[in-house]
N, C-alpha and C. Protein backbone atom coordinates (compact mmCIF):
# COMPACT_ATOMS: atom_id res chain seq x y z
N UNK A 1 0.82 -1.19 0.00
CA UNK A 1 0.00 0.00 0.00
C UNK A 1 0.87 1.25 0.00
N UNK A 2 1.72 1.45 0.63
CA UNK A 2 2.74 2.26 1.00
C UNK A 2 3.12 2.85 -0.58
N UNK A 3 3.41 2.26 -1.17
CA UNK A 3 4.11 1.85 -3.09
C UNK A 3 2.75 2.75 -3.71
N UNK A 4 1.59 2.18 -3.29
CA UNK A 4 1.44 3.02 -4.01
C UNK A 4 0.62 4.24 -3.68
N UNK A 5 0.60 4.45 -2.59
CA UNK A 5 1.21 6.21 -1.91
C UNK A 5 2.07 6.82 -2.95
N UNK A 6 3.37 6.31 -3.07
CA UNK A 6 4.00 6.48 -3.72
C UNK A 6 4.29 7.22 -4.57
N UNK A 7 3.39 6.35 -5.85
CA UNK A 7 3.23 6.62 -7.02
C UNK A 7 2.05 7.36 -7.10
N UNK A 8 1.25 7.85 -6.48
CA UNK A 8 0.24 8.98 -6.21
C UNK A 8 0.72 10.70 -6.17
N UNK A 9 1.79 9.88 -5.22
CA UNK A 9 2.36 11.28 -4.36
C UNK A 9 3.37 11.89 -5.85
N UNK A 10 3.92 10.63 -6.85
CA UNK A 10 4.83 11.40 -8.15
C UNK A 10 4.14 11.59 -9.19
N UNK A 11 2.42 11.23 -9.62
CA UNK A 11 1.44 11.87 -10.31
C UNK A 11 0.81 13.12 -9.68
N UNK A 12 0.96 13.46 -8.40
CA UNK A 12 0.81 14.77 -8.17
C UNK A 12 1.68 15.71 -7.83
N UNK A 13 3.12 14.95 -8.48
CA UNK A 13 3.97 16.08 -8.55
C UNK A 13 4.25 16.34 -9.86
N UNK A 14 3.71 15.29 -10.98
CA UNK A 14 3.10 15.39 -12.60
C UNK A 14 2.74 16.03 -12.75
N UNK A 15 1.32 16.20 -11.93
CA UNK A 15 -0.04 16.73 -12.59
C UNK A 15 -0.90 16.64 -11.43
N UNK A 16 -0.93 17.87 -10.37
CA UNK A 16 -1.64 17.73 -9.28
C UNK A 16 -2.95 17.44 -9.96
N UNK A 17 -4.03 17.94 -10.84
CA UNK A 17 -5.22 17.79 -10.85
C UNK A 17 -5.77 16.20 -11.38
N UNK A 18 -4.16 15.68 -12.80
CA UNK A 18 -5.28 14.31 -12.41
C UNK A 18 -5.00 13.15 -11.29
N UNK A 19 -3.83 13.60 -10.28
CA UNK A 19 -3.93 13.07 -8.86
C UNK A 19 -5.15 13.18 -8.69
N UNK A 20 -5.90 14.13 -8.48
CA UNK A 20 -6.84 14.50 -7.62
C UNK A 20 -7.92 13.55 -8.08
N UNK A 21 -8.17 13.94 -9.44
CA UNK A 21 -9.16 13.21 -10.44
C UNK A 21 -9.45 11.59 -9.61
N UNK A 22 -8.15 11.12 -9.50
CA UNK A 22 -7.86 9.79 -9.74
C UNK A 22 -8.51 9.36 -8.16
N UNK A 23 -7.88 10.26 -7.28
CA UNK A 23 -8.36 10.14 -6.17
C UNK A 23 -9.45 9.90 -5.52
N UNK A 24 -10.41 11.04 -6.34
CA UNK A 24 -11.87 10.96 -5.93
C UNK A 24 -12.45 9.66 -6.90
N UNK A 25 -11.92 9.35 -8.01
CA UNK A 25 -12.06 7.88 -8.61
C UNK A 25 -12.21 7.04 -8.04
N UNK A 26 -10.72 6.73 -7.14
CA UNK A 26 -10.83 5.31 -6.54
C UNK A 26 -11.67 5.82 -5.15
N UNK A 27 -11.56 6.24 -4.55
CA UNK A 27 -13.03 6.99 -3.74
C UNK A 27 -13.99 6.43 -3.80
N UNK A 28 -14.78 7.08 -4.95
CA UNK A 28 -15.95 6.47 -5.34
C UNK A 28 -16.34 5.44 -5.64
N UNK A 29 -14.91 4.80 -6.50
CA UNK A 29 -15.58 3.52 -6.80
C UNK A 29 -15.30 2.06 -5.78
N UNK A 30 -14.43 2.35 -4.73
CA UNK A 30 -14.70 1.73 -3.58
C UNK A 30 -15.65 1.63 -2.97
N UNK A 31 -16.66 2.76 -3.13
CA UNK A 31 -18.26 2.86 -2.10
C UNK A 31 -18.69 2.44 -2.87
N UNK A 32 -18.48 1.90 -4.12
CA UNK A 32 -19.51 1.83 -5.08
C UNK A 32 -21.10 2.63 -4.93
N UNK A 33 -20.04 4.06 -5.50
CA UNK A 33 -21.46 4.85 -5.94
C UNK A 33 -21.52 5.26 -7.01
N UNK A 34 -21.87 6.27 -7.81
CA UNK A 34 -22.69 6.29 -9.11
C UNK A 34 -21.62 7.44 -9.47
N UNK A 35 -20.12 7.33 -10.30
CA UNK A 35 -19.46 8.34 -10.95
C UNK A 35 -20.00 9.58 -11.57
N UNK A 36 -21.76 9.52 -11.96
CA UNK A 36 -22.31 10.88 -12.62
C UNK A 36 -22.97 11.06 -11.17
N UNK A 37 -23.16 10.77 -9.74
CA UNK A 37 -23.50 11.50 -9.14
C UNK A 37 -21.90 13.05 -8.59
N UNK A 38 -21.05 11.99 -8.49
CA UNK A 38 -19.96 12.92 -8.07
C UNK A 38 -19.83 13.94 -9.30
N UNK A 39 -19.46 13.92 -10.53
CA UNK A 39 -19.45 14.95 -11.41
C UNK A 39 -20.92 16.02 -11.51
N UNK A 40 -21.60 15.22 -11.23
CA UNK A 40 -22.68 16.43 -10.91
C UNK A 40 -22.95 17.35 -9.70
N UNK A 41 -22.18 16.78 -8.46
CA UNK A 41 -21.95 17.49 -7.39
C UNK A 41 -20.81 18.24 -7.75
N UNK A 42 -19.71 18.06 -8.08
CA UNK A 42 -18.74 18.71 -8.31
C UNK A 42 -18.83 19.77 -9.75
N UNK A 43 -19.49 19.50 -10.38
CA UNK A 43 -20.15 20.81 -11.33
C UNK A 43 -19.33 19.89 -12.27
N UNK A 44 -18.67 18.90 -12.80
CA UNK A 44 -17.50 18.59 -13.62
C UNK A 44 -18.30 17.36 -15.22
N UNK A 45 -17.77 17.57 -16.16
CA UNK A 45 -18.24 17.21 -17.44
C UNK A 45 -17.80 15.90 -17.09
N UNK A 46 -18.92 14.83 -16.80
CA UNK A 46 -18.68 13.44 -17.04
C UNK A 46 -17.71 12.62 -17.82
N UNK A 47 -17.39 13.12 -18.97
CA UNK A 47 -16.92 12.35 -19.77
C UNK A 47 -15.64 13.04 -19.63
N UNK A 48 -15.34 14.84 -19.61
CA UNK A 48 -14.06 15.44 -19.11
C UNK A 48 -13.08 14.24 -17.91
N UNK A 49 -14.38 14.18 -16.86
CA UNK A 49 -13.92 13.44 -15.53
C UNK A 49 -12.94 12.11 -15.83
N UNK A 50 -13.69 11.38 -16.64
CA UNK A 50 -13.48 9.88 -17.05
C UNK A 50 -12.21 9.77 -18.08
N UNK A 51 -11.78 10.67 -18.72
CA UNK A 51 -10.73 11.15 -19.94
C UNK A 51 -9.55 11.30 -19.40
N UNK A 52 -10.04 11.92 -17.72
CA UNK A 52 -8.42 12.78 -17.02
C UNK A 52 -8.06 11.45 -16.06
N UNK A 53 -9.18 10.59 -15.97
CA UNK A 53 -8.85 9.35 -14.82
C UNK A 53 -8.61 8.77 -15.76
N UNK A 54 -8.72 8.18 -17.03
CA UNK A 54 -8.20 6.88 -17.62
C UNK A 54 -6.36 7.97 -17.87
N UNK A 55 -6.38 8.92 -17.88
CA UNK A 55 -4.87 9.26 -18.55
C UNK A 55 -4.24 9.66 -17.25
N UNK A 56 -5.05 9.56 -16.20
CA UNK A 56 -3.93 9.20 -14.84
C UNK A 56 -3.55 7.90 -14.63
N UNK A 57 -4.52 6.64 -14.79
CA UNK A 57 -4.15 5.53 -14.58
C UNK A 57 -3.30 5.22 -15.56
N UNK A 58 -3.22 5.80 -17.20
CA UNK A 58 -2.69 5.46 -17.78
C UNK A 58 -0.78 5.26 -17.45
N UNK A 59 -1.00 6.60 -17.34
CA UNK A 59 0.51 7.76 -16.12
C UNK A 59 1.00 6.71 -15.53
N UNK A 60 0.24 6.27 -14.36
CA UNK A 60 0.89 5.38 -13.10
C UNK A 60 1.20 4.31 -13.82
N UNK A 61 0.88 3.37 -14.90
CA UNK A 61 0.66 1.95 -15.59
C UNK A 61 2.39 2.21 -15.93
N UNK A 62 2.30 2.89 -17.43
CA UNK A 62 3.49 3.41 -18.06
C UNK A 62 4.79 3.62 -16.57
N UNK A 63 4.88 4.58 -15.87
CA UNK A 63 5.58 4.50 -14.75
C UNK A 63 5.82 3.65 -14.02
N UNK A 64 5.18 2.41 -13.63
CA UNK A 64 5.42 1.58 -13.08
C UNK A 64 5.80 1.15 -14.06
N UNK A 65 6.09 0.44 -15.51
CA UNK A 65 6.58 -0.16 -16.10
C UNK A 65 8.18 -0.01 -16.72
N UNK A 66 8.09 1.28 -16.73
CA UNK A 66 9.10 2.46 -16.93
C UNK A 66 10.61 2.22 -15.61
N UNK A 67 9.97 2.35 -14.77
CA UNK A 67 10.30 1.66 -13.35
C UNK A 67 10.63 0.30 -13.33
N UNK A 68 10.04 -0.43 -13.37
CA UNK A 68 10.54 -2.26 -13.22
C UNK A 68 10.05 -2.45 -11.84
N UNK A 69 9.21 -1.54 -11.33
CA UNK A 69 8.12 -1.96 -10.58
C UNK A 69 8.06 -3.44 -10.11
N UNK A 70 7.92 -4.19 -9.04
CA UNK A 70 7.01 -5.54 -8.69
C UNK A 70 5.98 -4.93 -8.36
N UNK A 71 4.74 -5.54 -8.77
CA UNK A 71 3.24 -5.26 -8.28
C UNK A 71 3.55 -6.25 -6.87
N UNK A 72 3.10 -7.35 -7.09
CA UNK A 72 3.02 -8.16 -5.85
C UNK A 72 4.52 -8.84 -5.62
């Protein structure tokens, strides 16, 4: 878990906002709640939302690979 603190903490020294993005991502989708309720609370374009989280996860994927990373 620590690891990937990590790699959070060097996508928001990337790109603080799609840290953030990514953040309230895995957030949400741990409670499993409804991704167009949060973009509609947050005033934010659904599909904007979903564009900046797939190209953060993308970020961390590439970086960890980039890296030589062990997952487990």
């Amino acid at each position: 878990m620590e690891t990937a603190f990590g790699w959070l903490a060097e996508l928001r020294a990337h790109d603080a906002g799609m840290a953030l993005q990514l953040m309230y991502w895995a957030n949400w989708m741990a409670r499993r709640r409804k991704l167009r309720d949060l973009c509609k609370s947050k005033k934010w374009a659904y599909s904007t939302f979903q564009m900046r989280a797939n190209r953060a996860r993308k970020w961390i994927a590439n970086h960890i690979i980039s890296r030589g990373d062990a997952l487990f």
